[in-house]
Protein backbone atom coordinates (compact mmCIF):
# COMPACT_ATOMS: atom_id res chain seq x y z
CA UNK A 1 9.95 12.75 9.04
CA UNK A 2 13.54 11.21 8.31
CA UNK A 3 13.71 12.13 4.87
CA UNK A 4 16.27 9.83 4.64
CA UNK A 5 14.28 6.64 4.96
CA UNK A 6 12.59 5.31 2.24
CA UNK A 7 8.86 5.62 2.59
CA UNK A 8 6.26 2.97 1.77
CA UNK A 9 2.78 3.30 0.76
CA UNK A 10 0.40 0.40 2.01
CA UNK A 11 -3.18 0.57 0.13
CA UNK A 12 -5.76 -1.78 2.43
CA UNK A 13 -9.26 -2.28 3.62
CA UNK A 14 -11.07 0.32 5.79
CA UNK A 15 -12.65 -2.58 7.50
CA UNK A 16 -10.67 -5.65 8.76
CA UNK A 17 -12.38 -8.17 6.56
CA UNK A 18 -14.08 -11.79 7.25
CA UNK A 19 -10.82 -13.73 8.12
CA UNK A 20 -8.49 -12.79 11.10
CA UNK A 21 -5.37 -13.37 9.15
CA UNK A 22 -5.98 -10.03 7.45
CA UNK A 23 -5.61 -8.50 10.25
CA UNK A 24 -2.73 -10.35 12.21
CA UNK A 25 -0.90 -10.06 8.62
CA UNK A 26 -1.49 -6.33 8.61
CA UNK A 27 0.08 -5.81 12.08
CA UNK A 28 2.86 -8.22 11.42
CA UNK A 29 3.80 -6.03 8.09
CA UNK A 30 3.43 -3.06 9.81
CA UNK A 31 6.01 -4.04 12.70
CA UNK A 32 8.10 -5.13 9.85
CA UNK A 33 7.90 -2.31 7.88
CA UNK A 34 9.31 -0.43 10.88
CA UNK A 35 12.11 -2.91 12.17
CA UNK A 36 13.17 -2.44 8.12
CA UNK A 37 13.67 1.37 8.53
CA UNK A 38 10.75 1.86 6.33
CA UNK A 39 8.79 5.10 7.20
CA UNK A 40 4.53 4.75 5.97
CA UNK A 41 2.01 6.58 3.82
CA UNK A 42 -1.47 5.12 3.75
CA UNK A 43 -5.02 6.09 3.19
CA UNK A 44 -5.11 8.16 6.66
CA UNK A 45 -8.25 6.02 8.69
CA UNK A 46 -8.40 4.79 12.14
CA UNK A 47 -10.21 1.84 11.24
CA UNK A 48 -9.75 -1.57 10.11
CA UNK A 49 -6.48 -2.83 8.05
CA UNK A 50 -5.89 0.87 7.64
CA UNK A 51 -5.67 1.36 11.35
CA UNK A 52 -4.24 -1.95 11.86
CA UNK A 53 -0.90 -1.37 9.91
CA UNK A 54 -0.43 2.30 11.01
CA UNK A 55 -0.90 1.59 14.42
CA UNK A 56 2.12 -1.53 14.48
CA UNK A 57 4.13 0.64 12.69
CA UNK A 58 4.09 3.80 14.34
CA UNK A 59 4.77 1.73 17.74
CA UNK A 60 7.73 0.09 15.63
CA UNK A 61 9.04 3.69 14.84
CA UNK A 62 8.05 3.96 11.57
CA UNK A 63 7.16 7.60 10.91
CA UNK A 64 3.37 8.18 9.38
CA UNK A 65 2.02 10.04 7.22
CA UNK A 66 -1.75 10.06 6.85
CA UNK A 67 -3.64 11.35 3.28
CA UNK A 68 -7.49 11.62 3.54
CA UNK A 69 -10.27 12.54 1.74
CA UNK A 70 -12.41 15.92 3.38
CA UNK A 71 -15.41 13.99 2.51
CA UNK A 72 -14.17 10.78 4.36
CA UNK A 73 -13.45 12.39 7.54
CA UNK A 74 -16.41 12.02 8.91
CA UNK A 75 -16.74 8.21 7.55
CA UNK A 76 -13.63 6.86 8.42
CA UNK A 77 -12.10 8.53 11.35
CA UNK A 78 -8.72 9.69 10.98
CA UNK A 79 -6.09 7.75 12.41
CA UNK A 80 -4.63 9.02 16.20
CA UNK A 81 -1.26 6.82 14.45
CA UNK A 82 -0.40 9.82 12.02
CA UNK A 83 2.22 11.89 12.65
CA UNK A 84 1.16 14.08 9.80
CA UNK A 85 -2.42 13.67 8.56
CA UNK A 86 -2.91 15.53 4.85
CA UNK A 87 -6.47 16.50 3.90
CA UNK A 88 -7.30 16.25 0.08
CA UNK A 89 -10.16 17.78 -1.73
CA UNK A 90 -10.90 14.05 -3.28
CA UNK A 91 -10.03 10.49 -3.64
CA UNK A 92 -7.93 11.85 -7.10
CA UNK A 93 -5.99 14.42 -5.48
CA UNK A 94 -5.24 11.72 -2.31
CA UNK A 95 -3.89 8.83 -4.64
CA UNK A 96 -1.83 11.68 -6.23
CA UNK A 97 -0.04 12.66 -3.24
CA UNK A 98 0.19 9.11 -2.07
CA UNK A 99 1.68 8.30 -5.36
CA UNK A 100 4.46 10.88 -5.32
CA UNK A 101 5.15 10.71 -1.57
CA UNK A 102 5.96 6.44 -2.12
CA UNK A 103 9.62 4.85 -2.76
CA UNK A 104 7.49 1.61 -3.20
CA UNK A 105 4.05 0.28 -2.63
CA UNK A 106 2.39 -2.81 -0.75
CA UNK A 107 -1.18 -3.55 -1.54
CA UNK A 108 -2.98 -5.57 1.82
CA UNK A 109 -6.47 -7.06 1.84
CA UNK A 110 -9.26 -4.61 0.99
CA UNK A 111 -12.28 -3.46 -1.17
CA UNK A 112 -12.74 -1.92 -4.29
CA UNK A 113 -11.00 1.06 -3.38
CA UNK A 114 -7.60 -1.11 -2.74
CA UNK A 115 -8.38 -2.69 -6.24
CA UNK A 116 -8.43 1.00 -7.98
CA UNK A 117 -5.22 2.19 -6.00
CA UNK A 118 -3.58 -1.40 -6.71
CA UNK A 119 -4.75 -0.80 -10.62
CA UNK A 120 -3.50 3.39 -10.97
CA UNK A 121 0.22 1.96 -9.67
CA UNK A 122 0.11 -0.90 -12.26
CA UNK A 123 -1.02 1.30 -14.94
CA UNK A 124 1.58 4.23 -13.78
CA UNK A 125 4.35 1.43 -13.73
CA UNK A 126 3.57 0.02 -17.34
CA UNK A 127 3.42 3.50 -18.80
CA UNK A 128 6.89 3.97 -17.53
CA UNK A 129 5.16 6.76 -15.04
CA UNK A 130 7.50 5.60 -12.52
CA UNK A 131 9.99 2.61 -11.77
CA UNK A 132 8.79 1.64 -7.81
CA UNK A 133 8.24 -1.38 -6.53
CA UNK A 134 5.01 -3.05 -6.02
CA UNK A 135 3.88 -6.24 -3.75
CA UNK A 136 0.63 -7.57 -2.94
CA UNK A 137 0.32 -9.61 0.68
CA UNK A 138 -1.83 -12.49 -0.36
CA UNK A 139 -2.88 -13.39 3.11
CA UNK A 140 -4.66 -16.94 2.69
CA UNK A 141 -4.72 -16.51 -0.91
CA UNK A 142 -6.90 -13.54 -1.23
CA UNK A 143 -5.34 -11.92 -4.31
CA UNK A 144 -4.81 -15.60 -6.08
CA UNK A 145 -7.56 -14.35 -8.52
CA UNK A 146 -5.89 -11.42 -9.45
CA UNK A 147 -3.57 -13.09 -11.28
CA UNK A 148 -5.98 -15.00 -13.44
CA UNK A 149 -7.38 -11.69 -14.35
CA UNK A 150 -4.28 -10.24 -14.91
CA UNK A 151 -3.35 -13.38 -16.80
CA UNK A 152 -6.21 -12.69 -19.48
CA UNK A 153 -6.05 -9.61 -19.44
CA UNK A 154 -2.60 -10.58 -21.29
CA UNK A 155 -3.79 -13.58 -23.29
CA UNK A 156 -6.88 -11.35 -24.55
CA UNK A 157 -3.82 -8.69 -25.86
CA UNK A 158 -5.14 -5.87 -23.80
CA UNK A 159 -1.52 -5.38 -22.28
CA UNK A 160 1.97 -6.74 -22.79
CA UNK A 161 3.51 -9.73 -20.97
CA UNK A 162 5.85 -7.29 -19.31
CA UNK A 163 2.82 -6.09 -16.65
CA UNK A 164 3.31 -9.47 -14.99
CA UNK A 165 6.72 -8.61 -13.64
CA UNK A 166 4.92 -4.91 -12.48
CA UNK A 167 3.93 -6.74 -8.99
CA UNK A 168 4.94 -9.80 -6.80
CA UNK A 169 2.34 -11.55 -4.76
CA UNK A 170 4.02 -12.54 -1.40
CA UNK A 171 1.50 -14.81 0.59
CA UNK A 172 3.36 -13.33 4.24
CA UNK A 173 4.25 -10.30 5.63
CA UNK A 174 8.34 -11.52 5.71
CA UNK A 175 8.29 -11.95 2.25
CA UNK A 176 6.67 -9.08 1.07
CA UNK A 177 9.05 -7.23 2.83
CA UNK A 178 11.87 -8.77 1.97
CA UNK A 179 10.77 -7.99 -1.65
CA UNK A 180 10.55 -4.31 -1.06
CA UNK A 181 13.09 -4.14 0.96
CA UNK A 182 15.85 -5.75 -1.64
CA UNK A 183 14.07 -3.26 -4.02
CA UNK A 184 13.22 0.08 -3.12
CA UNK A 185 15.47 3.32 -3.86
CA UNK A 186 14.78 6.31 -2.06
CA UNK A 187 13.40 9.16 -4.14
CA UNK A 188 15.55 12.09 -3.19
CA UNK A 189 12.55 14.85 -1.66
CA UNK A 190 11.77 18.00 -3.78
C-alpha cells in the first residue's frame, strides 16, 4: 500500500440489490475511486456491491484492503480483489479498524448493516470523534428517505442542525467523488 494516497472506505450491500443501477453505480465509483488516486477499505466480501466496487477498483489500481468478520468467512466469501484481507474477531472490532484505516467514507446501496456503519461515522463525526468526509451514492434515490429521518430526527431535538452538513447525498458516482475528492486529507499512518 502507497501510504501516500488517501484511502477511502466504501460501506455497501453484500448482495447487489433489486435494481441494476446499484450495481453499474458501484463499478462506476469504484473505477473512479481509482482514476482519483484513491486507494479502498471495505467490508472484505466477494459478493455483491461489496465485490462489485473492489473488483473495478483494484483493476483501476486502487490498492485494497479487505476487513472481515471470522464468523463471516464462511458466509460471505472473501474477496480474490484484496490485496490485504484483515480478519477481526467481530463486526465491532471490523468497523473499528475500518474507521481508523479511512481518510473519508462513501456509503453505497445496502442493508441494515450499511445503515449501522453509515450511523457509527455520523455519530463519530458529530461527537467531534473525527473530522472525515462522508457521502452517500443515492443511486435512483435510494437514500432520499434518509434524509427525512435525519430531518426529524432534528425537528424532534434529538440532535443539532449541524449533523445535516455531517454527509452529502450525491445521486452519481462523479459527484460523489468529486465531493470526496475536493475534501479528503490524508491521515499521516501511525
Amino acid at each position: 500500500m502507497d501510504n501516500s494516497k488517501p484511502v477511502i472506505c466504501v460501506f455497501c450491500g453484500s448482495s447487489h440489490g433489486s435494481d441494476a443501477g446499484y450495481a453499474r453505480d458501484a463499478r462506476r465509483f469504484g473505477a473512479l475511486l481509482a482514476a482519483h488516486g484513491f486507494d479502498m477499505v471495505f467490508g472484505g466480501g466477494y459478493i455483491g456491491l461489496m465485490g462489485e466496487v473492489a473488483h473495478a477498483a483494484r483493476e483501476g489500481g486502487a490498492y485494497i484492503t479487505g476487513v472481515l468478520p471470522d464468523f463471516l468467512r464462511h458466509l460471505e466469501p472473501p474477496s480474490h480483489d484484496a490485496h490485504r484481507m484483515i480478519v477481526t474477531a467481530d463486526l465491532t472490532e471490523r468497523k473499528k479498524l475500518m474507521l481508523s484505516l479511512a481518510d473519508g467514507f462513501a456509503v453505497l446501496p445496502g442493508g441494515l448493516g450499511t445503515l449501522d456503519e453509515f450511523f457509527e461515522v455520523i455519530t463519530a463525526a458529530q461527537l467531534n470523534v473525527f473530522d472525515k468526509p462522508l457521502v452517500v451514492l443515492d443511486t435512483d434515490g435510494f437514500y432520499a428517505p434518509l434524509d427525512a429521518l435525519i430531518d426529524k430526527v432534528v425537528a424532534e431535538d434529538f440532535a443539532g442542525a449541524r449533523v445535516r452538513t455531517l454527509y452529502r447525498r450525491a445521486p452519481t458516482p462523479e459527484q460523489a467523488i468529486e465531493h470526496l475528492a475536493a475534501r479528503v486529507r490524508r491521515t499521516p499512518p501511525g
